[in-house]
C-alpha atoms as a PDB file:
ATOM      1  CA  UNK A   1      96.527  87.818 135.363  1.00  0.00           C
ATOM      2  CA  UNK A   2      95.814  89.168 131.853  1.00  0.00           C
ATOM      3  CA  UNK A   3      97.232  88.145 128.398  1.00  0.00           C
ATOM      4  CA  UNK A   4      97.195  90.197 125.966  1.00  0.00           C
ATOM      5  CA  UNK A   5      96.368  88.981 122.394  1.00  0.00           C
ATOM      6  CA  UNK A   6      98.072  89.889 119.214  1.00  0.00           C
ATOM      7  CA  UNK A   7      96.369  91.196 116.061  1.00  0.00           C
ATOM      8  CA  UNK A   8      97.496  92.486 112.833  1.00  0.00           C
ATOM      9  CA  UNK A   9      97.530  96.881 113.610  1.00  0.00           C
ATOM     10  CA  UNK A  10      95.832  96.898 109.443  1.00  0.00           C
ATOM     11  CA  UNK A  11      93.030  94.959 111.039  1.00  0.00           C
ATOM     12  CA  UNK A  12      92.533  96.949 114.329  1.00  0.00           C
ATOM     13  CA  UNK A  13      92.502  99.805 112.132  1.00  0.00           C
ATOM     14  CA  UNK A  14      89.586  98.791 110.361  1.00  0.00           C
ATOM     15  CA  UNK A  15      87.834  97.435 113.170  1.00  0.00           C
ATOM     16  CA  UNK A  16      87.913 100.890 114.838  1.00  0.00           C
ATOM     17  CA  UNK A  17      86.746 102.245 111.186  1.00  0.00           C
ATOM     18  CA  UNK A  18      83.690  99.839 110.616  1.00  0.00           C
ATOM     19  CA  UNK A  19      82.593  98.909 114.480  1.00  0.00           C
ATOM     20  CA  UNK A  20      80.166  96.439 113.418  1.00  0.00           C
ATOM     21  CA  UNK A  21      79.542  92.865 114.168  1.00  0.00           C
ATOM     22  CA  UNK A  22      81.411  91.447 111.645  1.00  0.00           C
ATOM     23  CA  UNK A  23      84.400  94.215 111.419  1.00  0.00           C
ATOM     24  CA  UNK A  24      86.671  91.598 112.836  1.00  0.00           C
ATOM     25  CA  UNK A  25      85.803  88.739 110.050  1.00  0.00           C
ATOM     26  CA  UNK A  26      86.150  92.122 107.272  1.00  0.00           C
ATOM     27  CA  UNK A  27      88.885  92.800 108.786  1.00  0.00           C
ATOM     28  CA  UNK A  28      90.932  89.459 107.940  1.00  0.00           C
ATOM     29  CA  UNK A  29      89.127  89.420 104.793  1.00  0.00           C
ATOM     30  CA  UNK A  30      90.502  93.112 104.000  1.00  0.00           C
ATOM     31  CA  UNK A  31      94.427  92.230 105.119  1.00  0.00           C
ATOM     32  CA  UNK A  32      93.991  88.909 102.785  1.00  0.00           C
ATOM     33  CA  UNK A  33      93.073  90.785 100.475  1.00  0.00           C
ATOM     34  CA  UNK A  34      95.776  94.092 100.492  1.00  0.00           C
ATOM     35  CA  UNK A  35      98.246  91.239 100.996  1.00  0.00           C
ATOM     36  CA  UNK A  36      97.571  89.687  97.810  1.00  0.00           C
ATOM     37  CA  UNK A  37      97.037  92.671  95.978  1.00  0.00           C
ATOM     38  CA  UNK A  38     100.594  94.202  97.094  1.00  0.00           C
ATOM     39  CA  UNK A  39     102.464  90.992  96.634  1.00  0.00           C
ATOM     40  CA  UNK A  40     101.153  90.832  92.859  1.00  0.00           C
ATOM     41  CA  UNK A  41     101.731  94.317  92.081  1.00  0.00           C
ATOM     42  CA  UNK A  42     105.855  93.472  93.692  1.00  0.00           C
ATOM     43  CA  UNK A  43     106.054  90.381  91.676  1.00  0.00           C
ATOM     44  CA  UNK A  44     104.632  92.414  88.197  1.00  0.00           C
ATOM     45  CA  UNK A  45     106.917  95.451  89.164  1.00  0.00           C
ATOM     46  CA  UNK A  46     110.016  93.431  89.602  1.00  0.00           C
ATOM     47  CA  UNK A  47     108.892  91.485  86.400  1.00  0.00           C
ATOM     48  CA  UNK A  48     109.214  95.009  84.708  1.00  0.00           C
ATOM     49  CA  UNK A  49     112.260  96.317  86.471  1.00  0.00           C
ATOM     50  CA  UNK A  50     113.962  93.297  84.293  1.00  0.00           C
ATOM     51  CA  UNK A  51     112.954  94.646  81.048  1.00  0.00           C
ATOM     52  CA  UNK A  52     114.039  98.507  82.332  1.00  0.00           C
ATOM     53  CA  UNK A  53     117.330  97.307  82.847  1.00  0.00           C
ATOM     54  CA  UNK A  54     117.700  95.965  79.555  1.00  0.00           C
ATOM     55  CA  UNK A  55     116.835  99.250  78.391  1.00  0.00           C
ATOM     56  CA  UNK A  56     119.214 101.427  80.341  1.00  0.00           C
ATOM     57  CA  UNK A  57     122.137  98.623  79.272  1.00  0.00           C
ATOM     58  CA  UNK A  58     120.721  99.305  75.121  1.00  0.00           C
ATOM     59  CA  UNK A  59     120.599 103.032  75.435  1.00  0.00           C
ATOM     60  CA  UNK A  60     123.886 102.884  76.888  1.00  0.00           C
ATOM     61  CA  UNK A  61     125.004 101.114  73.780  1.00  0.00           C
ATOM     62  CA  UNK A  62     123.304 103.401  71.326  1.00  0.00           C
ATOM     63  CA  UNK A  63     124.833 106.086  73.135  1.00  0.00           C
ATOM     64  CA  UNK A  64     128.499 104.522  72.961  1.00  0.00           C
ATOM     65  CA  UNK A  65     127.881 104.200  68.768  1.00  0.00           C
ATOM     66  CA  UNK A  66     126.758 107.383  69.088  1.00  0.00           C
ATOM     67  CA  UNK A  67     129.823 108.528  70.516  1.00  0.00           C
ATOM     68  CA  UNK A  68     131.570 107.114  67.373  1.00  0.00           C
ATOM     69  CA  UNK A  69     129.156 108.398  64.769  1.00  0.00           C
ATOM     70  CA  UNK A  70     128.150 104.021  64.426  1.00  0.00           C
ATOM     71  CA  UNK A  71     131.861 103.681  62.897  1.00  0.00           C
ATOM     72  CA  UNK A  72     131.359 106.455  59.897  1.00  0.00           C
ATOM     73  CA  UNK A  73     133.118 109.654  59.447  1.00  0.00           C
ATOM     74  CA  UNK A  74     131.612 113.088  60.694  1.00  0.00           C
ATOM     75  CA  UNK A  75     131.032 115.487  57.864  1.00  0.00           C
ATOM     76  CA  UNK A  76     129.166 118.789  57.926  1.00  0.00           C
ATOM     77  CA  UNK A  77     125.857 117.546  56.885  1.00  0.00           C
ATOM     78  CA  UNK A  78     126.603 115.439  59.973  1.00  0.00           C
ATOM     79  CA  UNK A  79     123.775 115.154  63.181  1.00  0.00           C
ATOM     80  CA  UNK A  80     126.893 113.988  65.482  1.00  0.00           C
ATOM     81  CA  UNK A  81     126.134 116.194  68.257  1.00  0.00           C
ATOM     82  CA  UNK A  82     122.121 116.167  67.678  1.00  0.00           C
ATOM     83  CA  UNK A  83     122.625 112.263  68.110  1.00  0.00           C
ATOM     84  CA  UNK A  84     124.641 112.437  71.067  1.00  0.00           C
ATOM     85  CA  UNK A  85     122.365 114.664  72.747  1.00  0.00           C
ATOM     86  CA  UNK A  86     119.325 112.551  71.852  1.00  0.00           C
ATOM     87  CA  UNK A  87     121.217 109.573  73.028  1.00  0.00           C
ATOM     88  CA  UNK A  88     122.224 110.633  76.006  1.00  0.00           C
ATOM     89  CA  UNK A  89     119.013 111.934  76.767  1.00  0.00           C
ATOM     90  CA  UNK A  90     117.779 108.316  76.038  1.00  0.00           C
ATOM     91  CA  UNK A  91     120.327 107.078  78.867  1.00  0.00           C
ATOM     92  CA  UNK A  92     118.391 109.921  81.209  1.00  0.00           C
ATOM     93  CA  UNK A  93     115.388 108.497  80.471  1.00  0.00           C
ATOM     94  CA  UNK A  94     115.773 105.099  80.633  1.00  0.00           C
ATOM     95  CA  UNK A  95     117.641 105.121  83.930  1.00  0.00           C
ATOM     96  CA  UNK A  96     114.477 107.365  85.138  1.00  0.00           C
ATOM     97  CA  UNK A  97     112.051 104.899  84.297  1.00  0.00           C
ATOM     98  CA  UNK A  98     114.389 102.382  85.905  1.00  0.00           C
ATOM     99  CA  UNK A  99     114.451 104.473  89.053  1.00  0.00           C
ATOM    100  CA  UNK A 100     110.807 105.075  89.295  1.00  0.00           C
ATOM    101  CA  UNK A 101     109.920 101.488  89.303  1.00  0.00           C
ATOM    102  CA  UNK A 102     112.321 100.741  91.740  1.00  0.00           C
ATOM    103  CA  UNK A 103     110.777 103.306  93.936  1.00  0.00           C
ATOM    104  CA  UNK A 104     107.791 101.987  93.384  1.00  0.00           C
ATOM    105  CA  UNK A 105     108.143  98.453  94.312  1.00  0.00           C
ATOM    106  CA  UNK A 106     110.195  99.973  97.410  1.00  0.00           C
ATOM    107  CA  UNK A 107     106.918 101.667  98.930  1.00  0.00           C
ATOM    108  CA  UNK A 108     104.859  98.625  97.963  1.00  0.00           C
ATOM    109  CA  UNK A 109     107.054  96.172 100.225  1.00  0.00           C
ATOM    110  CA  UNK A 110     106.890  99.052 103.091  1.00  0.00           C
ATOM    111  CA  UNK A 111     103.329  98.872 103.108  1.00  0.00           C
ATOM    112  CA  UNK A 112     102.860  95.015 102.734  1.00  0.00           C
ATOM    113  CA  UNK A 113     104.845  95.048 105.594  1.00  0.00           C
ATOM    114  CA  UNK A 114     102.878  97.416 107.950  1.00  0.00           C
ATOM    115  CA  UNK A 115      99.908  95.217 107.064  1.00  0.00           C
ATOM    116  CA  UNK A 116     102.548  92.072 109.199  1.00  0.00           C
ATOM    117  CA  UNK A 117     102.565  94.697 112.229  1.00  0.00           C
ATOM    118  CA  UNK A 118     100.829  93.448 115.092  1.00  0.00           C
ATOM    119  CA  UNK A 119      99.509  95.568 117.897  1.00  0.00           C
ATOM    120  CA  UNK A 120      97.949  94.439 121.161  1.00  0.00           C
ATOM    121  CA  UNK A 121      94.026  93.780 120.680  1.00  0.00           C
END
């Protein structure tokens, strides 16, 4: 009869990488410590994703004044269109930034999970 013991895959990895004495103990120590690396960086990113939001919402604003020349009338010395452009561009931008982040904090959870994987030892 055999029974088969369950490891973490991130820590067989590295055993098969170091093959030392102690690569199982480094092992652990390495997962605890990519573990608690990823899960900061998630909880900083999402921290930050907050503050992009706010940011697309504002540009969106600006851009809406914009769109009414802030309440004043357009005359030919006028940068209407120059300040719709920027604003808009501002929207682009913002919503970028947001998007990246976002991104970001989605490939950080996939590879805090793979570290959860377990393999047969």
């Amino acid at each position: 009869m055999t029974t088969s013991t369950k490891v973490k895959s991130f820590v067989k990895q590295v055993v098969a990488v170091i093959q030392g004495d102690s690569a199982e103990a480094l092992g652990q120590k390495i997962l605890r410590q990519a573990d608690g690396e990823l899960t900061v960086q998630i909880a900083i990113f999402k921290s930050k994703v907050i503050k992009l939001e706010t940011n697309v919402e504002k540009a969106k604003e600006r851009e809406a004044l914009a769109l009414i020349n802030n309440g004043k009338l357009i005359d030919e010395d006028s940068d209407y269109v120059s300040n719709l452009l920027l604003a808009e561009n501002n929207v682009i931008s913002a919503e970028e930034e947001l998007e990246t982040m976002n991104r970001k904090i989605e490939f950080l959870q996939k590879k805090l999970a793979l570290l959860s994987e377990e393999v047969d030892a």
